[in-house]
C-alpha atoms as a PDB file:
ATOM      1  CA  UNK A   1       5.387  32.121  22.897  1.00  0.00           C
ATOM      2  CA  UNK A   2       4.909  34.189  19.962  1.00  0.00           C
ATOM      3  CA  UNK A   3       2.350  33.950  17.528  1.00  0.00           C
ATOM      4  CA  UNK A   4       2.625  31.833  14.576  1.00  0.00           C
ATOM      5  CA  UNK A   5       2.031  33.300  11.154  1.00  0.00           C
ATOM      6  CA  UNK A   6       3.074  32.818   7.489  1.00  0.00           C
ATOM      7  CA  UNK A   7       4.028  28.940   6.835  1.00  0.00           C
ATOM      8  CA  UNK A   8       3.563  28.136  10.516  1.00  0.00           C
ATOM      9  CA  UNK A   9       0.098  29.354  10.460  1.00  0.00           C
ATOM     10  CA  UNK A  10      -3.110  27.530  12.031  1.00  0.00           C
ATOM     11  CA  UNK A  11      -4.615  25.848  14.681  1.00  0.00           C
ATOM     12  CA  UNK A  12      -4.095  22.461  13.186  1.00  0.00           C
ATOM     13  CA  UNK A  13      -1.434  20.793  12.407  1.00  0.00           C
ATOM     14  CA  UNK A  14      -2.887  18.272   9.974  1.00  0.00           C
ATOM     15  CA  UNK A  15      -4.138  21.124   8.045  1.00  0.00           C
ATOM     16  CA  UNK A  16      -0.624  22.517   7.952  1.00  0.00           C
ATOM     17  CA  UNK A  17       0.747  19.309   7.342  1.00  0.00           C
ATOM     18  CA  UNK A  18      -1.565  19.062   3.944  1.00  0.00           C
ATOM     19  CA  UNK A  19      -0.656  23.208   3.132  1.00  0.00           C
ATOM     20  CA  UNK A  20       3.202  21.870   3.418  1.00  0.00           C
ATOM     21  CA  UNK A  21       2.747  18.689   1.241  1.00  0.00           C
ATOM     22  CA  UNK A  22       0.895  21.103  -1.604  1.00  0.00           C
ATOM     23  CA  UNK A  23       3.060  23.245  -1.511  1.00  0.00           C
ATOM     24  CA  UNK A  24       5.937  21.017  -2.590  1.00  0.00           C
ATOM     25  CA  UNK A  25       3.775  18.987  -5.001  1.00  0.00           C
ATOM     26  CA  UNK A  26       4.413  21.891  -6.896  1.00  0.00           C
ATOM     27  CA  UNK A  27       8.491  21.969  -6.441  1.00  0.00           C
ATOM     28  CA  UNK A  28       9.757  18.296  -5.647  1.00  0.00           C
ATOM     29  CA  UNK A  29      10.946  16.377  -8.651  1.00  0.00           C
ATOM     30  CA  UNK A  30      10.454  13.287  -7.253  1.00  0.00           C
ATOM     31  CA  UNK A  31       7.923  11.625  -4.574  1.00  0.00           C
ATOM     32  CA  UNK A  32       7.188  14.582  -2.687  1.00  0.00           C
ATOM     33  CA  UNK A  33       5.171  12.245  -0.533  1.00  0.00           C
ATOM     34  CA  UNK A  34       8.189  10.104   1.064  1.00  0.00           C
ATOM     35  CA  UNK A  35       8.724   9.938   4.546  1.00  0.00           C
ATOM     36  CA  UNK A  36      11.882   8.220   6.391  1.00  0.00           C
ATOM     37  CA  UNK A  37      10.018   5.969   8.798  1.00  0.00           C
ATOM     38  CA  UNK A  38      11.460   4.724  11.563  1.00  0.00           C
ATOM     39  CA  UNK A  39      10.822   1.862  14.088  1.00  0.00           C
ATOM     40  CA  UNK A  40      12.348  -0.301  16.606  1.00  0.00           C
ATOM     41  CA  UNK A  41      12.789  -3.995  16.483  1.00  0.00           C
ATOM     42  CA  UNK A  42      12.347  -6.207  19.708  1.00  0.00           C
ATOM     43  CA  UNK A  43      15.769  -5.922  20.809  1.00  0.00           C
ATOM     44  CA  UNK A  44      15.169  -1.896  20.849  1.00  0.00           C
ATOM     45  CA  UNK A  45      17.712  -1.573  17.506  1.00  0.00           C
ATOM     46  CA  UNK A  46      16.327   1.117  15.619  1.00  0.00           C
ATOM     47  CA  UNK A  47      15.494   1.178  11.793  1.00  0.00           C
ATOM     48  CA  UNK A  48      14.588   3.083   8.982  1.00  0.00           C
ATOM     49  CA  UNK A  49      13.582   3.450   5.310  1.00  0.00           C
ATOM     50  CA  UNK A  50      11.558   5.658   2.701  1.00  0.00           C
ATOM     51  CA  UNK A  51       7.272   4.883   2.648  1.00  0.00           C
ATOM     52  CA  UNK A  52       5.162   6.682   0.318  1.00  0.00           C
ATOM     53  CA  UNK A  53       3.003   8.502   2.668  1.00  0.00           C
ATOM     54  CA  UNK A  54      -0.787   7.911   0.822  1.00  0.00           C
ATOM     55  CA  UNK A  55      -3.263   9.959   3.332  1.00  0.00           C
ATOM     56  CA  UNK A  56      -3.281  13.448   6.052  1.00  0.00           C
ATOM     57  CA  UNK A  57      -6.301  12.680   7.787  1.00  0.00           C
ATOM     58  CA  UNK A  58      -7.992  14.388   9.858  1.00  0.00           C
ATOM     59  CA  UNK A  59      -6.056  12.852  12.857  1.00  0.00           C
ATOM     60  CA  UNK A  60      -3.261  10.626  11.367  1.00  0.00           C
ATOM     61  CA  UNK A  61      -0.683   9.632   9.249  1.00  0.00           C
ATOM     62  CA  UNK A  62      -1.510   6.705   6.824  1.00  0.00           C
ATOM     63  CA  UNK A  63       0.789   4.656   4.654  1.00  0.00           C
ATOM     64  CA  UNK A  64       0.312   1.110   3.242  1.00  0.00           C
ATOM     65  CA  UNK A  65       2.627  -1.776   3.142  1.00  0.00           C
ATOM     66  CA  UNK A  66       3.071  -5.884   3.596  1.00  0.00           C
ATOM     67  CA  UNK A  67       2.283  -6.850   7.328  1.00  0.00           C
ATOM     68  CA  UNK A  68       4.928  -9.051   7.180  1.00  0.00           C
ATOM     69  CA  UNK A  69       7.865  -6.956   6.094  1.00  0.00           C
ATOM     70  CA  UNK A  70      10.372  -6.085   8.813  1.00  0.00           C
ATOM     71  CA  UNK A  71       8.457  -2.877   9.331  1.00  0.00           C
ATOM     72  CA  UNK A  72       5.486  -4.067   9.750  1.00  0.00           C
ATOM     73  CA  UNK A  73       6.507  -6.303  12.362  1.00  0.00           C
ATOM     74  CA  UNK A  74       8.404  -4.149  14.224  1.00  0.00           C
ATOM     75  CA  UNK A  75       5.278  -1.627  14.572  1.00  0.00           C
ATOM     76  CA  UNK A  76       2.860  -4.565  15.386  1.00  0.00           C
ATOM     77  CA  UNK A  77       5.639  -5.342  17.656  1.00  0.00           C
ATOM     78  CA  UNK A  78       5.795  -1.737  19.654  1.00  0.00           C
ATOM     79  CA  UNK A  79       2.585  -0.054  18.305  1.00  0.00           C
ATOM     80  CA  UNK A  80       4.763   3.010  17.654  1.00  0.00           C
ATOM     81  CA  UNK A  81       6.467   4.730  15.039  1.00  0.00           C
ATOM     82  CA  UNK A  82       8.206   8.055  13.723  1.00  0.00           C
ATOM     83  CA  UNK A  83       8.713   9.496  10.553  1.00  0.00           C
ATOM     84  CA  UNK A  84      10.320  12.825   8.912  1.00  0.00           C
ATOM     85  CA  UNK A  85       9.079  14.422   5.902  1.00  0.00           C
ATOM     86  CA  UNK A  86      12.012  16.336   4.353  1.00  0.00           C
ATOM     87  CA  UNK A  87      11.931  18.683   0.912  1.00  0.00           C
ATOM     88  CA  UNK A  88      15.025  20.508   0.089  1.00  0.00           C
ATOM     89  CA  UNK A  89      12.803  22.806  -2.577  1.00  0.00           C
ATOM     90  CA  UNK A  90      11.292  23.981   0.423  1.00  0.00           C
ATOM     91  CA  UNK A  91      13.646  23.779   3.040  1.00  0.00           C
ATOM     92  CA  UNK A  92      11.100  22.221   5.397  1.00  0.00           C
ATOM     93  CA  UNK A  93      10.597  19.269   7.224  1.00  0.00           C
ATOM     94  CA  UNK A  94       7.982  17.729   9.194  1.00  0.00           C
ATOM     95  CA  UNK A  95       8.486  15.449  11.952  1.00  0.00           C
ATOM     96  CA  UNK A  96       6.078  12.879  13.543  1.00  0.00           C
ATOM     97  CA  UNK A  97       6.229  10.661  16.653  1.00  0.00           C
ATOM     98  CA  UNK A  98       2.849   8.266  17.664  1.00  0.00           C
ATOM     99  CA  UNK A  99       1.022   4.785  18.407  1.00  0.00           C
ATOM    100  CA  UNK A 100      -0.061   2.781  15.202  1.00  0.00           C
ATOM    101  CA  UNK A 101      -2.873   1.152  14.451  1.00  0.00           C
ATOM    102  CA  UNK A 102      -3.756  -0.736  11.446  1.00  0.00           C
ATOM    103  CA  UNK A 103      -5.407   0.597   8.167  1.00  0.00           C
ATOM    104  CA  UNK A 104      -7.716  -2.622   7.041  1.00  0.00           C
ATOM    105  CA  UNK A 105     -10.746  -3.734   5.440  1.00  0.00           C
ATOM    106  CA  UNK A 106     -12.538  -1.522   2.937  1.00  0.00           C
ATOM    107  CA  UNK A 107     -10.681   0.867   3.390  1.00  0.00           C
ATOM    108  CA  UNK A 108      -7.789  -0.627   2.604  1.00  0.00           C
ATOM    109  CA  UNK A 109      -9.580  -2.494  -0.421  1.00  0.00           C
ATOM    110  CA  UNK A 110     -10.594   1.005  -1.665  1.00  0.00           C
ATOM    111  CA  UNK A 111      -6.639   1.941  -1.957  1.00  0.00           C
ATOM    112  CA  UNK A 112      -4.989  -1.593  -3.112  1.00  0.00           C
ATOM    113  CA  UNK A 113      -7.878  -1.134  -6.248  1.00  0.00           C
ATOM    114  CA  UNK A 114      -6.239   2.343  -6.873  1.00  0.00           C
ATOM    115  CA  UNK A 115      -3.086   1.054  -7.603  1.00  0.00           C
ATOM    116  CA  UNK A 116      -1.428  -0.325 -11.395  1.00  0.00           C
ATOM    117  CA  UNK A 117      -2.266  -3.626 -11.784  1.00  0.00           C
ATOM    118  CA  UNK A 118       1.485  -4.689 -11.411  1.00  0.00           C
ATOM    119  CA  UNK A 119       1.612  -2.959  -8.013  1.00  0.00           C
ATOM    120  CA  UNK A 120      -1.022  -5.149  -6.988  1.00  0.00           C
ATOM    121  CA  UNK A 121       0.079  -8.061  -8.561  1.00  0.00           C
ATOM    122  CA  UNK A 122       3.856  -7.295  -6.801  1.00  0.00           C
ATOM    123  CA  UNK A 123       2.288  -7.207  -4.089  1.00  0.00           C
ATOM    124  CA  UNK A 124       1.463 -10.647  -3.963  1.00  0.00           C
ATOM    125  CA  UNK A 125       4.555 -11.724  -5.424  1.00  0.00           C
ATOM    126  CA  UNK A 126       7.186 -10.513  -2.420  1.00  0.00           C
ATOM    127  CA  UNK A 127       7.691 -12.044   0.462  1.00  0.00           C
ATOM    128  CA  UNK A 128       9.047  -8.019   1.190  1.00  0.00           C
ATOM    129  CA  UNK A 129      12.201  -8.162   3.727  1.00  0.00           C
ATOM    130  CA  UNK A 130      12.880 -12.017   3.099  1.00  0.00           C
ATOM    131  CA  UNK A 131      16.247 -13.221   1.648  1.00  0.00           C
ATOM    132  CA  UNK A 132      15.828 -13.292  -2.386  1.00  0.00           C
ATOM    133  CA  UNK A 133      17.887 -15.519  -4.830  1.00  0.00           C
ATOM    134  CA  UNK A 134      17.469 -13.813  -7.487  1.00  0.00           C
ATOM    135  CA  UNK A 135      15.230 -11.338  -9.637  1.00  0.00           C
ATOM    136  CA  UNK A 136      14.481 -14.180 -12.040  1.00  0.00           C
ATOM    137  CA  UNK A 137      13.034 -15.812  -9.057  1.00  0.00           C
ATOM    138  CA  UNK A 138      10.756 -12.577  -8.411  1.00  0.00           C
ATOM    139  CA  UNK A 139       9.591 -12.230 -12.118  1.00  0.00           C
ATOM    140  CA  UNK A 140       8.919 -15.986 -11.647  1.00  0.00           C
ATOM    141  CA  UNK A 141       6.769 -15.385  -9.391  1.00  0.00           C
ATOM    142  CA  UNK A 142       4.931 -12.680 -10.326  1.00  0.00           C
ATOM    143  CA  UNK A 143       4.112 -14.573 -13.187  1.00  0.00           C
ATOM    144  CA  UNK A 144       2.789 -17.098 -11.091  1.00  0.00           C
ATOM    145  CA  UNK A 145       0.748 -14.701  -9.382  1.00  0.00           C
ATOM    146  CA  UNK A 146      -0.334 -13.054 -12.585  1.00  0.00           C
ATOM    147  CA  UNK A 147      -1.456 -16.600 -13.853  1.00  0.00           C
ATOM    148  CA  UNK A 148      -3.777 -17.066 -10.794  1.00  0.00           C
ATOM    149  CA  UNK A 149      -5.330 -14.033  -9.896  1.00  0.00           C
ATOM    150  CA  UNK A 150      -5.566 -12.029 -13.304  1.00  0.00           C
ATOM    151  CA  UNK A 151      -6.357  -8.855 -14.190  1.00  0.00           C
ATOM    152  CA  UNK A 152      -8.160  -8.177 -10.987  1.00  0.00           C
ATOM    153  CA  UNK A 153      -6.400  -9.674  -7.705  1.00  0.00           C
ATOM    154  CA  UNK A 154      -7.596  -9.360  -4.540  1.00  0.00           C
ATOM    155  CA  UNK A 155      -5.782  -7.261  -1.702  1.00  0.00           C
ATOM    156  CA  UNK A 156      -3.698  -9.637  -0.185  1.00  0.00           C
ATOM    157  CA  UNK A 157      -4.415 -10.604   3.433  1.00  0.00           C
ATOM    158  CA  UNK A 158      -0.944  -9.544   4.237  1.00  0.00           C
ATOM    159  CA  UNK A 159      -1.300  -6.566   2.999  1.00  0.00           C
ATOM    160  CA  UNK A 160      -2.720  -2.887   4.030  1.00  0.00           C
ATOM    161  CA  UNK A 161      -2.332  -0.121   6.081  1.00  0.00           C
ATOM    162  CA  UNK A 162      -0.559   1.867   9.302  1.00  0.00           C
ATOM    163  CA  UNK A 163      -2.246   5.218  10.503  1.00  0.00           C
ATOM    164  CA  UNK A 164       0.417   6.983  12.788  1.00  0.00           C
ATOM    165  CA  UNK A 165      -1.800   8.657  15.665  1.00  0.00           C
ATOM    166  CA  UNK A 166       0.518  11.528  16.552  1.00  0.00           C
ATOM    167  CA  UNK A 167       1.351  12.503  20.149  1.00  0.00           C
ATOM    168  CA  UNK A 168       4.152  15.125  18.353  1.00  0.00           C
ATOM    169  CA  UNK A 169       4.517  17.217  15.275  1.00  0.00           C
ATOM    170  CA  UNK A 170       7.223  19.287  14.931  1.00  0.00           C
ATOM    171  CA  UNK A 171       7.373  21.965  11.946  1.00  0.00           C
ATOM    172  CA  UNK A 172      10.708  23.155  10.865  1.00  0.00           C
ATOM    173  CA  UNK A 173      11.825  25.579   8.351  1.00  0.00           C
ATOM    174  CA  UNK A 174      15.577  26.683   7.592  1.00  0.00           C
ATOM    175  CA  UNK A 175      16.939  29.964   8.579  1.00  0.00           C
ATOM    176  CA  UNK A 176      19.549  32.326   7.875  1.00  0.00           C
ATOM    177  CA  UNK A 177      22.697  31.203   9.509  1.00  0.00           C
ATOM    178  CA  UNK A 178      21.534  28.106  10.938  1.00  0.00           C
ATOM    179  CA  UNK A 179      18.900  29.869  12.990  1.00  0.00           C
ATOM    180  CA  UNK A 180      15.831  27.881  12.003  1.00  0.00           C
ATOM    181  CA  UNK A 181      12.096  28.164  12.557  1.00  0.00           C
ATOM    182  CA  UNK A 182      10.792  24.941  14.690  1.00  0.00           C
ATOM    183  CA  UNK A 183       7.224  24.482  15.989  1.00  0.00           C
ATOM    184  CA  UNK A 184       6.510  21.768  18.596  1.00  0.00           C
ATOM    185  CA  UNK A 185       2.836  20.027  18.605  1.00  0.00           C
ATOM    186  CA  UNK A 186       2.551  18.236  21.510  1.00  0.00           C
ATOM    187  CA  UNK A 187       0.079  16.550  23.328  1.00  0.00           C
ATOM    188  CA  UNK A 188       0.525  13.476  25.945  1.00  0.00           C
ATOM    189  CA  UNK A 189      -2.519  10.973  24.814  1.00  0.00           C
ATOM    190  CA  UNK A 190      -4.306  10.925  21.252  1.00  0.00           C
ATOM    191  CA  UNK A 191      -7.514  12.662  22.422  1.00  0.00           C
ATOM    192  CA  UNK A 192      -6.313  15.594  24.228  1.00  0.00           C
ATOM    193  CA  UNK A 193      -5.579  18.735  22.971  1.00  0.00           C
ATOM    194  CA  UNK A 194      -2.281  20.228  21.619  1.00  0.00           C
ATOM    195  CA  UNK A 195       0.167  22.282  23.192  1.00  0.00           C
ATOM    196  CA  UNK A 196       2.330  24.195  20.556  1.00  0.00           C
ATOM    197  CA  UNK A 197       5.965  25.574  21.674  1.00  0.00           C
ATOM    198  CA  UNK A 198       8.658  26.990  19.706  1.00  0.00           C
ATOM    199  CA  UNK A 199      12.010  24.877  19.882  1.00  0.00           C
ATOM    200  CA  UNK A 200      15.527  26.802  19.810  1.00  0.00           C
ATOM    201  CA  UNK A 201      16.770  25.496  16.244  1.00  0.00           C
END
């Protein structure tokens, strides 16, 4: 294999993931954080949709969301999940393939505080992925849910966060010609160590 240097540089891939991401704070117009996450449902149909990705940890992926929404079932329901991280300013993605756990309890407090206070409130409010009337009947009830918790609602118990535990990261970077740069991460349980192999583009 040959070495990695420049963009690809490091022996860890979180730390590259975090060099990527702030590097195109500084270029993305929009969101530079969004990830197309995908999941399976129990018959093994696959779906997907943008997140806002809110945390590079040390060893994980986190992003927040309602329990109940058809994502969040469908990870409870396979305890795995996949996600690419695409910025055309860059011309770099990021994929990621792993088991999920969930992100709850302080921690989770700790973020639902950070948010507006109509984020929080919204989040109450939707029953996220359920049929909807109307948006009159949403703004009803988020005044409902204004009325009742105030200016300082809870998180709602249906409500928190995923870590993705990666098993793969793959870092890809267009080339000349269609000849791109890809880096496979790979390791075959959470704990072990990575093995790192570059992928024909």
């Amino acid at each position: 294999m040959d070495e990695r240097t420049g963009i690809f540089a490091g022996s860890d891939p979180f730390q590259i993931a975090r060099r990527w991401l702030s590097e195109a704070e500084l270029t993305e117009p929009n969101d530079p954080n969004a990830i197309a996450l995908s999941t399976v449902d129990a018959e093994g149909m696959p779906n997907a949709r943008m997140v806002l990705l809110k945390e590079i940890g040390a060893d994980r992926f986190v992003f927040y969301t309602n329990y109940d929404s058809a994502k969040g079932q469908e990870i409870s329901g396979s305890g795995k999940a996949a996600f690419v991280m695409h910025w055309k300013t860059l011309r770099r993605q990021i994929r990621v393939r792993g088991a999920v756990s969930k992100v709850d309890g302080p921690e989770a407090d700790a973020y639902y505080a950070s948010r507006s206070l109509k984020s929080r409130l919204g989040a109450w409010a939707s029953q996220q992925s359920k049929p909807l009337g109307s948006r009159a009947e949403l703004m009803a009830e988020v005044a409902r849910q204004t009325a009742r918790h105030g200016t300082n609602p809870p998180r709602p118990p249906f409500w928190g966060g995923f870590a993705i535990s990666p098993v793969e990261v793959e870092f890809w970077a267009d080339g000349a010609f269609r000849l791109h740069d890809r880096f496979r991460w790979r390791k075959s349980a959470c704990d072990q160590s990575w093995n790192v192999n570059r992928l024909s583009p």
